[in-house]
Protein backbone atom coordinates (compact mmCIF):
# COMPACT_ATOMS: atom_id res chain seq x y z
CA UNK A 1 32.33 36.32 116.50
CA UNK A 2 30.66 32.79 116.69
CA UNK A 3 27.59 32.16 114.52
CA UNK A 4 25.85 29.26 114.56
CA UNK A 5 28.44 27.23 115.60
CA UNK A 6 31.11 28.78 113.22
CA UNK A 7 33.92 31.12 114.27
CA UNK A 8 33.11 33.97 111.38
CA UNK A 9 35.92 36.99 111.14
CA UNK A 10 34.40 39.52 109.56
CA UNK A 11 35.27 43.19 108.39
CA UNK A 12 33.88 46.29 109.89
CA UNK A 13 33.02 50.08 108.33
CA UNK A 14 31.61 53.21 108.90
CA UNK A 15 30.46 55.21 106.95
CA UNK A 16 27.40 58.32 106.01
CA UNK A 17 24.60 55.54 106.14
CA UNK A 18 21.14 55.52 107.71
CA UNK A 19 21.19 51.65 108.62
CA UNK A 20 23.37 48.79 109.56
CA UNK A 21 24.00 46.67 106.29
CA UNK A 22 26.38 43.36 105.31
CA UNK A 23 27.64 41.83 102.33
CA UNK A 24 28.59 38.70 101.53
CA UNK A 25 31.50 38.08 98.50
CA UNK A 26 34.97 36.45 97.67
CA UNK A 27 36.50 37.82 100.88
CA UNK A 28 34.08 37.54 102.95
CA UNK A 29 31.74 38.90 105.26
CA UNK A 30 31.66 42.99 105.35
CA UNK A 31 29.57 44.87 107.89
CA UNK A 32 28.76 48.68 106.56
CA UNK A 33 27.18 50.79 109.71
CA UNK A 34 26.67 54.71 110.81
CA UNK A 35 28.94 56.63 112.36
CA UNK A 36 26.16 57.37 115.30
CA UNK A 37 25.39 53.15 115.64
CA UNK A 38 27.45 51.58 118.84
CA UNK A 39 29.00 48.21 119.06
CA UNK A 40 26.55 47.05 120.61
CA UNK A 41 23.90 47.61 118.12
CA UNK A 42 25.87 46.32 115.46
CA UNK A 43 26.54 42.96 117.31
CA UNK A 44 22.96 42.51 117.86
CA UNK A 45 22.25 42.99 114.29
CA UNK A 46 25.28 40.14 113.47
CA UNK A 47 23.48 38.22 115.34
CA UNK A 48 19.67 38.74 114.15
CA UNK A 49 21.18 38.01 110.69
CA UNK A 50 23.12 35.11 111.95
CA UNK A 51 21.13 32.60 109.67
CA UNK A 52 21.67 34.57 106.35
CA UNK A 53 24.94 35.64 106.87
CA UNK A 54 26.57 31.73 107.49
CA UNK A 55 23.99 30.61 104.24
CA UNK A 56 25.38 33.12 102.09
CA UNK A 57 29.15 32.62 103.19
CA UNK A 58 28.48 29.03 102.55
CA UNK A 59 27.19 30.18 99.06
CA UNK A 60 30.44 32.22 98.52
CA UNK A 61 32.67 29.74 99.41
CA UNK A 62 31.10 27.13 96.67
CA UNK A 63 30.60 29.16 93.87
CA UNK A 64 34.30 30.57 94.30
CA UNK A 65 35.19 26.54 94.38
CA UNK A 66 33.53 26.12 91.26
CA UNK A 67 35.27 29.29 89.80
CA UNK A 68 38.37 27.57 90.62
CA UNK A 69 37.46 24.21 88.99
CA UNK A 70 36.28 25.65 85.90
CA UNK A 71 39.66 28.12 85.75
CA UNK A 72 41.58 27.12 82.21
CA UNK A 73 45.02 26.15 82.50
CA UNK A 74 46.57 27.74 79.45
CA UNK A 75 48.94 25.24 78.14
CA UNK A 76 49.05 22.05 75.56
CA UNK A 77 46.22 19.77 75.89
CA UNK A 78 43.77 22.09 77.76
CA UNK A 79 40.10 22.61 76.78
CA UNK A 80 37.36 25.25 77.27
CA UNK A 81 33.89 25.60 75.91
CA UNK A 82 33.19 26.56 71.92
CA UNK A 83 29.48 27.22 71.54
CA UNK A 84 28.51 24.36 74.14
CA UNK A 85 31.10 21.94 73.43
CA UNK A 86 35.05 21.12 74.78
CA UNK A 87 37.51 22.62 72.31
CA UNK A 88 41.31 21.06 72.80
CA UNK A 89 44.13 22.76 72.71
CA UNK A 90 47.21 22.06 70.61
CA UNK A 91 50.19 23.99 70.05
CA UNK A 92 51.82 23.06 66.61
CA UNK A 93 54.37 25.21 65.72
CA UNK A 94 54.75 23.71 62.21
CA UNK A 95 51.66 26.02 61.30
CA UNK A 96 51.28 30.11 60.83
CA UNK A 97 47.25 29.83 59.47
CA UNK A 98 47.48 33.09 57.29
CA UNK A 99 49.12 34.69 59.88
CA UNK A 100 45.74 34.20 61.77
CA UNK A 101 47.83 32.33 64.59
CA UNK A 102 44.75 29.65 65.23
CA UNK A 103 42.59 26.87 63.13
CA UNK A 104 40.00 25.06 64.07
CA UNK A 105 39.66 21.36 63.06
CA UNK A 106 35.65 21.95 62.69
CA UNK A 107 33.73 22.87 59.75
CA UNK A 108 31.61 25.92 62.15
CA UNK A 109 28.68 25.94 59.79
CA UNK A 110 28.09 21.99 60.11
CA UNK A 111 25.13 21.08 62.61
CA UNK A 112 26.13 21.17 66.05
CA UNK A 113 24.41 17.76 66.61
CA UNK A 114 27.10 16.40 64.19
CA UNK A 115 29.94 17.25 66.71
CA UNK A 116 28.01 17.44 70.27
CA UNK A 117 29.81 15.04 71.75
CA UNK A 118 33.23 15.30 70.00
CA UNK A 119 36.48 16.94 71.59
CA UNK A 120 37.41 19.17 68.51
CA UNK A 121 40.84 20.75 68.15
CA UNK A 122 42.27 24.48 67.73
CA UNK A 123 45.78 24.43 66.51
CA UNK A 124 47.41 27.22 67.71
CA UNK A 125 50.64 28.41 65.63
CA UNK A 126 53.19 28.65 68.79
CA UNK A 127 55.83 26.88 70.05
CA UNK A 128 55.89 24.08 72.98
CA UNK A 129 57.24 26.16 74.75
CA UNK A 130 55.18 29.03 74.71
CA UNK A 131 53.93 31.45 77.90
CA UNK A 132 50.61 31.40 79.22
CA UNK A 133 49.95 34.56 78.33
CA UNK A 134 51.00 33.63 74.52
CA UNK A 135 48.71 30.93 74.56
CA UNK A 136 45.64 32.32 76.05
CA UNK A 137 45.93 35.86 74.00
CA UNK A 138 45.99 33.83 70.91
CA UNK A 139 42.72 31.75 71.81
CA UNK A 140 41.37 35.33 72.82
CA UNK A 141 41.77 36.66 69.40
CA UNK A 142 40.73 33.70 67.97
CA UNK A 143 37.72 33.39 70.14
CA UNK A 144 36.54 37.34 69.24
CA UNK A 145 36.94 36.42 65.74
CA UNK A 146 34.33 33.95 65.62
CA UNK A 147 32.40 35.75 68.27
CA UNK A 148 31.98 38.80 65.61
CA UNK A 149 31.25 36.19 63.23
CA UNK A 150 28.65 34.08 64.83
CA UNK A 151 26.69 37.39 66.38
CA UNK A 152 26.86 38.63 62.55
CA UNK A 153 25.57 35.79 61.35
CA UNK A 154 22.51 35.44 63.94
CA UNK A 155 21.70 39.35 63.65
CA UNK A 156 21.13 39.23 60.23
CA UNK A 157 18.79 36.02 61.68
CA UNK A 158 16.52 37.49 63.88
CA UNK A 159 16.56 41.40 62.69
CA UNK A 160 13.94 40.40 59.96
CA UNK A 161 11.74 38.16 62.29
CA UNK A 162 11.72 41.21 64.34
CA UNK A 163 11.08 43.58 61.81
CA UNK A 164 13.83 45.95 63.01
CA UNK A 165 16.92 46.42 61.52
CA UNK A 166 20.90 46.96 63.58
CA UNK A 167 23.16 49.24 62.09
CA UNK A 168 26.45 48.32 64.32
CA UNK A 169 27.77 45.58 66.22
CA UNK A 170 30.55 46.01 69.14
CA UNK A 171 31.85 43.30 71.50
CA UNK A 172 32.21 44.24 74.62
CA UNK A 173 34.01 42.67 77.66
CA UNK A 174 31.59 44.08 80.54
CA UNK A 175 31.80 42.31 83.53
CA UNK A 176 27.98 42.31 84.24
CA UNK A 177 26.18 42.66 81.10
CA UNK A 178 25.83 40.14 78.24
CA UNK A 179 24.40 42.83 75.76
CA UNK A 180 22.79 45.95 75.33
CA UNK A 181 21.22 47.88 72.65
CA UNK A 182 20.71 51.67 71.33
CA UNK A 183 17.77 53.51 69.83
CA UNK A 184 20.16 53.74 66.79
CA UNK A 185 20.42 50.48 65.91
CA UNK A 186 23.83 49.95 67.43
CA UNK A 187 24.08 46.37 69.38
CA UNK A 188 26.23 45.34 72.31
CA UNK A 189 27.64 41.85 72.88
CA UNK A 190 29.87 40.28 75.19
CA UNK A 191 32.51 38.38 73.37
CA UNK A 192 32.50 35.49 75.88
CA UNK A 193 28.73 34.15 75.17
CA UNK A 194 30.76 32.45 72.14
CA UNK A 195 31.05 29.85 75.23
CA UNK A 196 27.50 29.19 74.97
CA UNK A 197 25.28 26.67 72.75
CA UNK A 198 24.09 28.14 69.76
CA UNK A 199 19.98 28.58 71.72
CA UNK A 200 21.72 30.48 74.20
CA UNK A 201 23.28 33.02 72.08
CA UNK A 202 19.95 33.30 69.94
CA UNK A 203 17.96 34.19 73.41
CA UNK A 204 20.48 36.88 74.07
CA UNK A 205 20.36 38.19 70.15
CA UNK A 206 16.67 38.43 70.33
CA UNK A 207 16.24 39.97 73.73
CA UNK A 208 18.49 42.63 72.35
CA UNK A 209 17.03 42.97 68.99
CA UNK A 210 13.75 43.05 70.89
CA UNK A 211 15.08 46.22 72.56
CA UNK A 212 15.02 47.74 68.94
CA UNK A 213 11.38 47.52 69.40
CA UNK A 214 10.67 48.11 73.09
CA UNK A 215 13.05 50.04 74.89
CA UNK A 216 11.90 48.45 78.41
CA UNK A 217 11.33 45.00 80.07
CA UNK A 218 7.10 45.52 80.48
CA UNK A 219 4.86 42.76 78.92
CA UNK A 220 5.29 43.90 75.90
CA UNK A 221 8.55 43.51 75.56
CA UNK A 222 8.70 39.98 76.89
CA UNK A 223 6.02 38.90 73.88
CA UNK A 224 8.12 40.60 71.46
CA UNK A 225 11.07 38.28 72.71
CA UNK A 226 8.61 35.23 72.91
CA UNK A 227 7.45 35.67 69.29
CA UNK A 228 10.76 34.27 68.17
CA UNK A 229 12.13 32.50 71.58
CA UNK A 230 8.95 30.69 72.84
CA UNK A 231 11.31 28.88 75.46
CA UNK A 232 13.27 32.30 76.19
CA UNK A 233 12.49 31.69 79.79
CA UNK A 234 14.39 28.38 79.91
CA UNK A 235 17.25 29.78 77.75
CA UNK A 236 17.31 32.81 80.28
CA UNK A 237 17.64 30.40 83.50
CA UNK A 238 20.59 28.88 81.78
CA UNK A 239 22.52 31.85 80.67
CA UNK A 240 21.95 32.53 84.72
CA UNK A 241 22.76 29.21 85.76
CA UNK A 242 25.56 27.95 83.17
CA UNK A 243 29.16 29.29 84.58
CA UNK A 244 31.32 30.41 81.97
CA UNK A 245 35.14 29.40 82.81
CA UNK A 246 37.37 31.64 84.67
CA UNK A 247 40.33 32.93 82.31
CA UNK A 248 42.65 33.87 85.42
């Protein structure tokens, strides 16, 4: 049908629901309705939702765009984010690392303000002529190495701010979720915030380590968070706003 001005295809389903509804992703524009609703009805409601339906396609459309920009090619020469900054990638073949398969060119404990605006290098222990799939599974490992190392490292940070202490961390590749945390002690991470700046991960640390605490998002959980984030609510925004790149 034609909405404001633009031809829009859309898909249609019934189903056991009390209401017309529509949703708005990657492949469009889906329109869920009762089995009892006529065609009628549910053009009328296309139409009353005509405004919000061609915004959020609109929406879709650009931030799949952007997904596409920011997708890594995995070959010689490409880069993706290290805690905030480009990282290169270079195949040299001439190297095994301790059987580790990867080395980074950085020192990871000097001050990120050192390197900010440096293109550093991982050396990856393949051949030229290695497969995607070679290339990125070796960055992966690489990448969940450090991840495991960094979280460690700013755990063992916060935990005695917060006066709580974590018994077990796991990284976890949840597709919604950047961490979570258990009355045990037992932490959650997502092994890609390792793409973040260092302030980033922190807020994400503490809000789980805050969990330790208060098992809940009230007030009181947000000034437990504060007490060692002040600016928690800007680092939040940007873990919201800040696009990670697309692996595939």
């Amino acid at each position: 049908m034609r909405l404001c001005g633009n031809l829009i295809g859309y898909e249609f389903k019934r189903g056991k629901r009390r209401t017309i509804g529509f949703s708005v992703g990657a492949e469009g524009l889906v329109v869920h309705a009762p089995k009892w609703v006529s065609l009628s009805d549910v053009q009328l409601a296309v139409n009353e939702k005509a405004q919000w339906i061609v915004r959020k396609l609109v929406e879709a459309r650009e931030r799949h765009a952007h997904m596409q920009a920011n997708r890594i090619e995995w070959r010689d020469g490409a880069e993706f984010p290290f805690l905030g900054r480009p990282m290169r990638i270079v195949l040299d073949p001439s190297h095994a690392f301790a059987g580790a398969g990867a080395g980074a060119c950085l020192q990871l404990h000097e001050p990120l303000s050192d390197v900010q605006d440096s293109v550093c290098a991982l050396r990856l222990g393949l051949p030229h002529h290695a497969t995607e799939q070679q290339i990125r599974d070796t960055v992966q490992a690489w990448l969940m190495r450090q991840s495991r190392r960094v979280f460690t490292e700013r755990l063992d940070h916060f935990a005695p701010r917060l006066q709580v202490q974590w018994c077990k961390l796991s990284l976890s590749s949840a597709g919604t979720r950047w961490g979570s945390a258990r009355a045990d002690g037992s932490i959650r991470l997502h092994w890609r915030l390792i793409h973040f700046r260092m302030d980033v991960i922190d807020y994400v640390v503490a809000h789980e380590l805050s969990h330790l605490r208060v098992m809940d998002h009230s007030p009181r959980f947000w000034d437990t968070v504060h007490s060692v984030m002040p600016d928690y609510q800007t680092l939040r925004g940007q873990l919201k706003d800040e696009s990670i790149p697309r692996w595939t």
